[in-house]
Protein backbone atom coordinates (compact mmCIF):
# COMPACT_ATOMS: atom_id res chain seq x y z
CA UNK A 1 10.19 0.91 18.53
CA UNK A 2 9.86 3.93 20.36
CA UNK A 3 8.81 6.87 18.42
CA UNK A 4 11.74 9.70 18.92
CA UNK A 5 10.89 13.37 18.60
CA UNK A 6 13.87 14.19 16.06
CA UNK A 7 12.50 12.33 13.34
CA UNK A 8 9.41 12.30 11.59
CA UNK A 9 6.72 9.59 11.14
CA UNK A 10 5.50 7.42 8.30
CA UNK A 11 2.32 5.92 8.19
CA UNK A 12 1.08 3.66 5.23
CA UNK A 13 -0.89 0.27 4.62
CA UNK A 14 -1.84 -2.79 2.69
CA UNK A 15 -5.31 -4.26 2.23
CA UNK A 16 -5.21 -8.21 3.28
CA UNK A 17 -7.29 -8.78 -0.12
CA UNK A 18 -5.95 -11.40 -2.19
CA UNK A 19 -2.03 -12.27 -3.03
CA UNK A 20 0.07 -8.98 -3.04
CA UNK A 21 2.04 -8.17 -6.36
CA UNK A 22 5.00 -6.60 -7.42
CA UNK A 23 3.58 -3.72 -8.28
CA UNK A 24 2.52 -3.40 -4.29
CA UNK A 25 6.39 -4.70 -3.48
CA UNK A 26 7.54 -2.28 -5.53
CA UNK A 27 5.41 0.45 -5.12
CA UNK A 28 5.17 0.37 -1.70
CA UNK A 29 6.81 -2.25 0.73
CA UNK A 30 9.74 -2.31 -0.42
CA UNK A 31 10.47 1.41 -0.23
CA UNK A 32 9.10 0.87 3.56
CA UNK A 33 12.21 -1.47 4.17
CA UNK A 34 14.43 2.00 3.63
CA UNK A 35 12.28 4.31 5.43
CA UNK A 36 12.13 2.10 8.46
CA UNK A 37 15.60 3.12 9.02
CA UNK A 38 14.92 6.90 8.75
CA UNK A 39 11.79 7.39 10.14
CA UNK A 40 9.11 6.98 12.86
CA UNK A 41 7.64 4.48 11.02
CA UNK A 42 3.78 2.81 11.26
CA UNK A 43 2.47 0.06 8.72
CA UNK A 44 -0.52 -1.25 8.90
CA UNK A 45 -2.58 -4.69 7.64
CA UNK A 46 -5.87 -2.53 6.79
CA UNK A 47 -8.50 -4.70 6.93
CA UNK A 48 -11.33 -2.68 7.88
CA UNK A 49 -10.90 -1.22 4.86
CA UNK A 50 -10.61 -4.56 2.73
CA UNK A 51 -14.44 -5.65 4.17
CA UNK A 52 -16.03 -2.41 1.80
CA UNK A 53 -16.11 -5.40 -0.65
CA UNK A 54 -17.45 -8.88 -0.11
CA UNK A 55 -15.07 -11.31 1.18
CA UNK A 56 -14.83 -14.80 2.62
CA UNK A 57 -14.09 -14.62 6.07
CA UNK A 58 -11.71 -17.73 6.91
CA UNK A 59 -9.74 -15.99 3.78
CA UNK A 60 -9.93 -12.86 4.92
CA UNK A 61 -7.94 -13.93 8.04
CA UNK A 62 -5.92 -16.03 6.58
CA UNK A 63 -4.80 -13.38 3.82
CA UNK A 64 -4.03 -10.93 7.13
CA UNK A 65 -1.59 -13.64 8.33
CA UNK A 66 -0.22 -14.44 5.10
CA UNK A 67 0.27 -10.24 4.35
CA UNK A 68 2.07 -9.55 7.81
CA UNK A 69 4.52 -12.57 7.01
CA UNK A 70 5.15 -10.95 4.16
CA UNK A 71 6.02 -7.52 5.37
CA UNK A 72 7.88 -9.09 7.84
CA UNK A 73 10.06 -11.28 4.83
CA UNK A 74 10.27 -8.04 2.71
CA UNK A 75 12.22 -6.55 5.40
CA UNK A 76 10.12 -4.94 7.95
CA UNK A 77 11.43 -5.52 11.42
CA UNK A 78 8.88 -5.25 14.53
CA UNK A 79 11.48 -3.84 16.20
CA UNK A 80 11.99 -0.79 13.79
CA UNK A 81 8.49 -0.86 13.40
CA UNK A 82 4.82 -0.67 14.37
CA UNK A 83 3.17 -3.56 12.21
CA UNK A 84 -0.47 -3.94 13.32
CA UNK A 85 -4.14 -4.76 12.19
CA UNK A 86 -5.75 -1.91 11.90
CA UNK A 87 -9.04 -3.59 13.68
CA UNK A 88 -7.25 -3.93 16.77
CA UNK A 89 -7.17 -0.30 17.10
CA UNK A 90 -10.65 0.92 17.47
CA UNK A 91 -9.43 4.31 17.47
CA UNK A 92 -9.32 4.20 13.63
CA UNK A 93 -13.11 4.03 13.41
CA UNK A 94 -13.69 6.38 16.63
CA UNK A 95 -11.62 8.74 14.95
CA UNK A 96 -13.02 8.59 11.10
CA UNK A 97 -16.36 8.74 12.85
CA UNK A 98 -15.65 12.56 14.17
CA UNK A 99 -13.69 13.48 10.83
CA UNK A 100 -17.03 12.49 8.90
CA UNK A 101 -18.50 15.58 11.05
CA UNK A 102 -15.84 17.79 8.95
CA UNK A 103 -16.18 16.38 6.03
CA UNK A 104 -18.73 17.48 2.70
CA UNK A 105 -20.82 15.32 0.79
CA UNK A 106 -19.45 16.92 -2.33
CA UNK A 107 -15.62 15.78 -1.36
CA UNK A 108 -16.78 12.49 -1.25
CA UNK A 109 -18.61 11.87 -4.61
CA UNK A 110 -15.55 13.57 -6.46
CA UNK A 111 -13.34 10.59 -4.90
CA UNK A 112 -12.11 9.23 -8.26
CA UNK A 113 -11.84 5.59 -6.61
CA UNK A 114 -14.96 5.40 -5.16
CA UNK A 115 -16.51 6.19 -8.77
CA UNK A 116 -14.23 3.47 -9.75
CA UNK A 117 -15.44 0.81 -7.52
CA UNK A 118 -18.87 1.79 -8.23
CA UNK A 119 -18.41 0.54 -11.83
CA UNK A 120 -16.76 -2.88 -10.52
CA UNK A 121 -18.89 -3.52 -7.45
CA UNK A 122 -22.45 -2.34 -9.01
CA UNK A 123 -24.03 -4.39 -6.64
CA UNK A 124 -22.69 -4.08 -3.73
CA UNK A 125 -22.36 0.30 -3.38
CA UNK A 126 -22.77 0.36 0.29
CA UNK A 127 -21.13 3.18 2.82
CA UNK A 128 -17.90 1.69 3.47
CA UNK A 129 -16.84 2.37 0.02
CA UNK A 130 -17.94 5.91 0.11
CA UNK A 131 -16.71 6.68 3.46
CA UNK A 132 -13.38 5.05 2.72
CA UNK A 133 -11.49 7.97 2.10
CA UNK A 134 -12.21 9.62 5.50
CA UNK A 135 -11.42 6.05 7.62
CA UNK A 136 -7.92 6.76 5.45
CA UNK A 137 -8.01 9.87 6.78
CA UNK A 138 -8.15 8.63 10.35
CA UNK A 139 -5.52 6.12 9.75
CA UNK A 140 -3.13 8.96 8.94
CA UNK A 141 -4.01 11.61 10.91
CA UNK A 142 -4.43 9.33 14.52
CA UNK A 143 -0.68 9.00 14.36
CA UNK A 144 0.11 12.74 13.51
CA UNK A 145 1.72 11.23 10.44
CA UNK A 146 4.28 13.44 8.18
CA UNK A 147 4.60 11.62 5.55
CA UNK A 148 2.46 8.97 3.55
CA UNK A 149 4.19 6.83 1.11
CA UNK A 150 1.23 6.10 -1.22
CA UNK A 151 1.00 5.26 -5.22
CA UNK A 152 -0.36 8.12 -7.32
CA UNK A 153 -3.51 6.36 -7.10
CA UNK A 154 -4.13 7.31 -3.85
CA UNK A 155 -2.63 10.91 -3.72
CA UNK A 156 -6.23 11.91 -4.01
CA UNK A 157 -7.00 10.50 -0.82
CA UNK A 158 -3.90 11.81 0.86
CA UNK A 159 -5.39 15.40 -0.64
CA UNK A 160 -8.86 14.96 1.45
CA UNK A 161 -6.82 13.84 4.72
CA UNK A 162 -5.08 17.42 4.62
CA UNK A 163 -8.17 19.15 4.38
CA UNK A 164 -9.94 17.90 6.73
CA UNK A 165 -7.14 18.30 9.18
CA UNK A 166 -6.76 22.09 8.30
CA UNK A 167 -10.46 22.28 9.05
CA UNK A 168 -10.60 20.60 11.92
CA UNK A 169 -7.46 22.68 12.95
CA UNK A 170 -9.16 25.69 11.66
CA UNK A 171 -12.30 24.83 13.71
CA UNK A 172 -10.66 23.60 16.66
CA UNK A 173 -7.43 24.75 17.26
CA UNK A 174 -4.29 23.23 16.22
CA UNK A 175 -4.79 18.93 16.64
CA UNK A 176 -3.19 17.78 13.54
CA UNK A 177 -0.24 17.14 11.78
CA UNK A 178 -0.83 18.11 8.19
CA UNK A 179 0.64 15.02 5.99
CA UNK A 180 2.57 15.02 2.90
CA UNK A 181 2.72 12.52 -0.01
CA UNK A 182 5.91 10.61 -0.50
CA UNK A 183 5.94 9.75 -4.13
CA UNK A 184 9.17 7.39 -5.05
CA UNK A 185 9.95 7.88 -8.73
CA UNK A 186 10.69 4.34 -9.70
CA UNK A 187 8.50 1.44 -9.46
CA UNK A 188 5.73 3.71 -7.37
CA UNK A 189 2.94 2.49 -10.33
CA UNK A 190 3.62 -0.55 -11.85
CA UNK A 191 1.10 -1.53 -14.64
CA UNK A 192 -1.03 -4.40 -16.16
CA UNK A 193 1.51 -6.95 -18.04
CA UNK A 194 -1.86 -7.09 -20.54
CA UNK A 195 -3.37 -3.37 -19.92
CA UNK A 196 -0.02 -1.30 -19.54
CA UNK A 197 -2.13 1.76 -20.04
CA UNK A 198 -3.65 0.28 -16.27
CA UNK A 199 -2.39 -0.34 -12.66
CA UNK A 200 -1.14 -3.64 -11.82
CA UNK A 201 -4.56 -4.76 -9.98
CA UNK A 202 -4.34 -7.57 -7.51
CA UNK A 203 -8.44 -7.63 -8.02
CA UNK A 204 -7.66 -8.46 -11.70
CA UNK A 205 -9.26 -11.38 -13.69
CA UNK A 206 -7.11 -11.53 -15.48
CA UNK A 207 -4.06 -13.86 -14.47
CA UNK A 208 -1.78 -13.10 -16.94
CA UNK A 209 -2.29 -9.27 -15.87
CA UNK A 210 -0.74 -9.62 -12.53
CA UNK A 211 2.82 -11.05 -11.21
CA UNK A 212 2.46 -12.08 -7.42
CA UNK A 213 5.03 -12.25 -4.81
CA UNK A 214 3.78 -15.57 -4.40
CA UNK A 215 4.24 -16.75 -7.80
CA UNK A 216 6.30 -19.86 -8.55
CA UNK A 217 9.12 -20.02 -11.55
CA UNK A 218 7.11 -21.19 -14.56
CA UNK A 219 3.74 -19.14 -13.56
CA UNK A 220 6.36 -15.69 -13.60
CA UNK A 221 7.94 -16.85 -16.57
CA UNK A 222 5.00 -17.04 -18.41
CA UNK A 223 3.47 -14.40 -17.67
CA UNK A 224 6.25 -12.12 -18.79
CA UNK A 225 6.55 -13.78 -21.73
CA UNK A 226 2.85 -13.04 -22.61
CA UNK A 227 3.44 -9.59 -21.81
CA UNK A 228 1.61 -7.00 -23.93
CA UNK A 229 4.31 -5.05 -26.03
CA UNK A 230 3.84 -3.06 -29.48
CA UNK A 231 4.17 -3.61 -33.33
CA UNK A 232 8.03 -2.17 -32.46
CA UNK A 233 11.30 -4.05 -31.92
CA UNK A 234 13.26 -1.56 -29.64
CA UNK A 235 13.47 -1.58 -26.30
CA UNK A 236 13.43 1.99 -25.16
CA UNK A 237 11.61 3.77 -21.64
CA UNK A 238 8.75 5.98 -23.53
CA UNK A 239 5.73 5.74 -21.05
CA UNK A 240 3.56 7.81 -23.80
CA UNK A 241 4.13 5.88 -26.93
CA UNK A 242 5.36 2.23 -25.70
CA UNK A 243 3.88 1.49 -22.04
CA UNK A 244 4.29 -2.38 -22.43
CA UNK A 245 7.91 -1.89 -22.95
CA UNK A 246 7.92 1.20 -20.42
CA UNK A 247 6.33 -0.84 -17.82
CA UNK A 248 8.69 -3.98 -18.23
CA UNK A 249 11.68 -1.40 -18.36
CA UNK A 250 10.47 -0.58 -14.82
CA UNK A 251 10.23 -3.37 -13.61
CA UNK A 252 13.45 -4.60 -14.73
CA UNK A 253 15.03 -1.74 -13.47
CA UNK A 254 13.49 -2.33 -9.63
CA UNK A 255 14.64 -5.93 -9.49
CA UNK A 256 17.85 -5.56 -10.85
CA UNK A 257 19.24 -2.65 -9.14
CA UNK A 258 20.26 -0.96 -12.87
CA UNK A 259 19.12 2.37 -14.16
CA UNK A 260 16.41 2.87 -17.08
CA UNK A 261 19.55 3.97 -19.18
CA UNK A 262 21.65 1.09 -18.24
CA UNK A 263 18.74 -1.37 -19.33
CA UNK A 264 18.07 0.75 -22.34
CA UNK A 265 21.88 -0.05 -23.13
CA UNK A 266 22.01 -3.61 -22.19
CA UNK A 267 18.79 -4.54 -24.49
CA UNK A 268 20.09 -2.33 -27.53
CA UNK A 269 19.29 -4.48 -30.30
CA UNK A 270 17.94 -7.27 -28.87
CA UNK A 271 14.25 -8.54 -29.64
CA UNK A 272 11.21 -8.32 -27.24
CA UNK A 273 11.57 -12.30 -26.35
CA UNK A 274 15.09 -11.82 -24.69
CA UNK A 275 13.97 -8.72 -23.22
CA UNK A 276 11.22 -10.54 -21.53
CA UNK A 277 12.83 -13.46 -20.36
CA UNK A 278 15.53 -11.08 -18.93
CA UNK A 279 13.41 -9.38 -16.64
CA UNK A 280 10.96 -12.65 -15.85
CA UNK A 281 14.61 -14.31 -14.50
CA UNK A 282 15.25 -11.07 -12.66
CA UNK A 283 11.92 -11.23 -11.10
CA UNK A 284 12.32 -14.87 -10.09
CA UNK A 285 16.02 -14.22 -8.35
CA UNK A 286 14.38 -10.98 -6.70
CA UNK A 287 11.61 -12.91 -4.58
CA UNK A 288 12.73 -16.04 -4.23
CA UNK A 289 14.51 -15.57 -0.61
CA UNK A 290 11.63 -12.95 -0.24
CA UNK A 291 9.04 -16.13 -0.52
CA UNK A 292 11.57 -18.98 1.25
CA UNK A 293 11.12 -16.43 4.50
CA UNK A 294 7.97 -15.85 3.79
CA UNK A 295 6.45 -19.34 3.64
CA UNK A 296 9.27 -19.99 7.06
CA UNK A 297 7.75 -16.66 8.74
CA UNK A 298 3.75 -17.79 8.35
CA UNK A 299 3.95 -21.35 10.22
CA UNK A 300 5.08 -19.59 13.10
CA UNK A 301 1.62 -18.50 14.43
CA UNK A 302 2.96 -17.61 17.93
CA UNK A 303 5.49 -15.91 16.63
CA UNK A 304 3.09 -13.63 14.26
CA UNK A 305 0.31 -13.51 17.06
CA UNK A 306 2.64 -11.85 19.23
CA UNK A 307 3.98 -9.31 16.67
CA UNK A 308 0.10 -8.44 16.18
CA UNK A 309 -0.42 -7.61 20.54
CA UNK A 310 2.81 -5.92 20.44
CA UNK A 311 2.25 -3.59 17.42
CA UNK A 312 -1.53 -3.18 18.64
CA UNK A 313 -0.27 -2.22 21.63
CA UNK A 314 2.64 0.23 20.45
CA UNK A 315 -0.07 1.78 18.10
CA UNK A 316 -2.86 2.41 20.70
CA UNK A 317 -0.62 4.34 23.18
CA UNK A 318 -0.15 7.08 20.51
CA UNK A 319 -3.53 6.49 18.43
CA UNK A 320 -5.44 7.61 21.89
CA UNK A 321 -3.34 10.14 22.79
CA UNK A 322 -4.20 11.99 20.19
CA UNK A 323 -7.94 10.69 20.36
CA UNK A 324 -8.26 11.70 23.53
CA UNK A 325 -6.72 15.40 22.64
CA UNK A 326 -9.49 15.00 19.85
CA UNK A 327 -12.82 14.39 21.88
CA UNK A 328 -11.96 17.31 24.67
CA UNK A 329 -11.76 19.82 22.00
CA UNK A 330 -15.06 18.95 20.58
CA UNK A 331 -16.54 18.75 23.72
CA UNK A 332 -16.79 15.16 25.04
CA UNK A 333 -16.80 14.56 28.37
CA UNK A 334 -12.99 12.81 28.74
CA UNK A 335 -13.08 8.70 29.38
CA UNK A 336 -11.84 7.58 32.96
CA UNK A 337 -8.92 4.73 31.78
């Protein structure tokens, strides 16, 4: 993929932590598959981010395999595409280090997440997870990114990675693109099957919580059909007053290609338990050629090692160039290549 100047760019990522869920299909890759074909678009494996928490390592790198055969089986073609690791581009970290220079104290301890993992990870609060939000930052900004597909959840972040690029332009002359959120409105937060109230967590303990890509028939079956509800019988899309149903409505609606209306229609009258099984079976039928690829796609190491140079490469031809443009104006004496 070569990036071309009439169209804009995309930049977004996955952390290589655990199996991915629907909610991050949903929410996020799949949406990619579209946008691949509209934009300059850049997706990353993020797995310096993924380290801010403890993690095996032989499953940390196995989880980065398993996550790019996965983009790749969702519909993600390399040669549409930049896929890469994002610790094959040291840029990201050279980058986030000279962004933490424009960046206050106070901006980071309102990060709602980092409060968040705070309460999970009480004893393990080191400086990755503060400093998270500006490496994001980097990862947006190296690319002059447009747009930023992200979950609501991370809008926040997406809000820091503006201002610090109108400072640093502000400071030092124009450098950087100033990104937008891209929001979709369906399926962009898809919620706990036992905490509707709550994102759909891959970091969940709770198994019945969380629907994987991964998943086999019987293990997405019955999860759905142990799907937190309400006291009610009808099946109707009020986020407010019934999220269990909400949440299942949107889902339904994602993997079946039908409106909220049309599934309000179809389940008029109908109890909870054919509701459920209804959109467990549409699950199933959505990822089953998703996973068939997917489990083809990940044997072929070669084939996924080269994928990796190629998209490192791709990626560090226009993360540097605007590196470079990034150390001259604050004074570094310019690298000899």
């Amino acid at each position: 993929m070569h990036i071309m100047e009439n169209k804009k760019v995309i930049f977004s990522g996955v952390q290589p932590t655990g199996k991915i869920t629907i909610g991050n299909y949903l929410g996020a890759i799949k949406n990619w598959t579209t946008m691949q074909e509209e934009f300059n678009s850049i997706f990353c494996v993020v797995d310096l981010h993924s380290i801010t928490v403890n993690q095996v390592p032989a499953e940390l790198r196995k989880n980065t395999f398993d996550l790019l055969a996965l983009y790749i089986a969702c519909g993600l073609d390399p040669q549409k595409s930049i896929l890469f690791v994002q610790s094959h581009v040291p840029a990201h970290t050279e980058l986030a280090w000279v962004l933490n220079t424009v960046t206050m104290v106070g901006e980071m301890n309102r990060m709602t997440q980092f409060k968040d993992k705070c309460r999970k990870h009480a004893d393990n609060i080191n400086m990755g997870l503060m400093d998270y939000p500006v490496l994001m930052a980097a990862d947006i900004l190296l690319y002059q990114t447009d747009l930023v597909p992200v979950g609501i959840d991370q809008k926040q972040h997406v809000e820091l990675a503006r201002d610090v690029a109108q400072r640093f332009n502000n400071k030092y002359s124009p450098t950087f693109v100033v990104p937008e959120c891209y929001t979709p409105k369906v399926g962009a937060k898809i919620m706990s099957l036992q905490e509707p109230t709550a994102k759909m967590s891959k970091s969940d303990e709770n198994e019945n919580a969380v629907v994987t890509m991964l998943d086999d028939k019987d293990a997405i079956m019955r999860k759905f059909k142990r799907a937190v509800t309400d006291s009610d019988t009808v099946v109707r899309f009020d986020p407010e007053n019934k999220p269990g149903v909400s949440n299942l409505l949107s889902i339904y609606s994602c993997f079946s290609g039908k409106t909220i209306e049309q599934a309000e229609i179809e389940f008029e009258g109908k109890g909870y338990g054919d509701f459920k099984t209804k959109v467990a079976e549409a699950v199933i039928e959505g990822v089953a050629p998703i996973q068939a690829e997917q489990q083809r796609i990940v044997k072929d190491k070669a084939y996924l090692e080269e994928v990796l140079k190629d998209g490192a490469y791709r990626a560090s031809k226009l993360a540097y160039k605007t590196l470079d443009k990034v150390y001259r104006k604050v004074g570094f004496i310019p690298r000899v290549r």
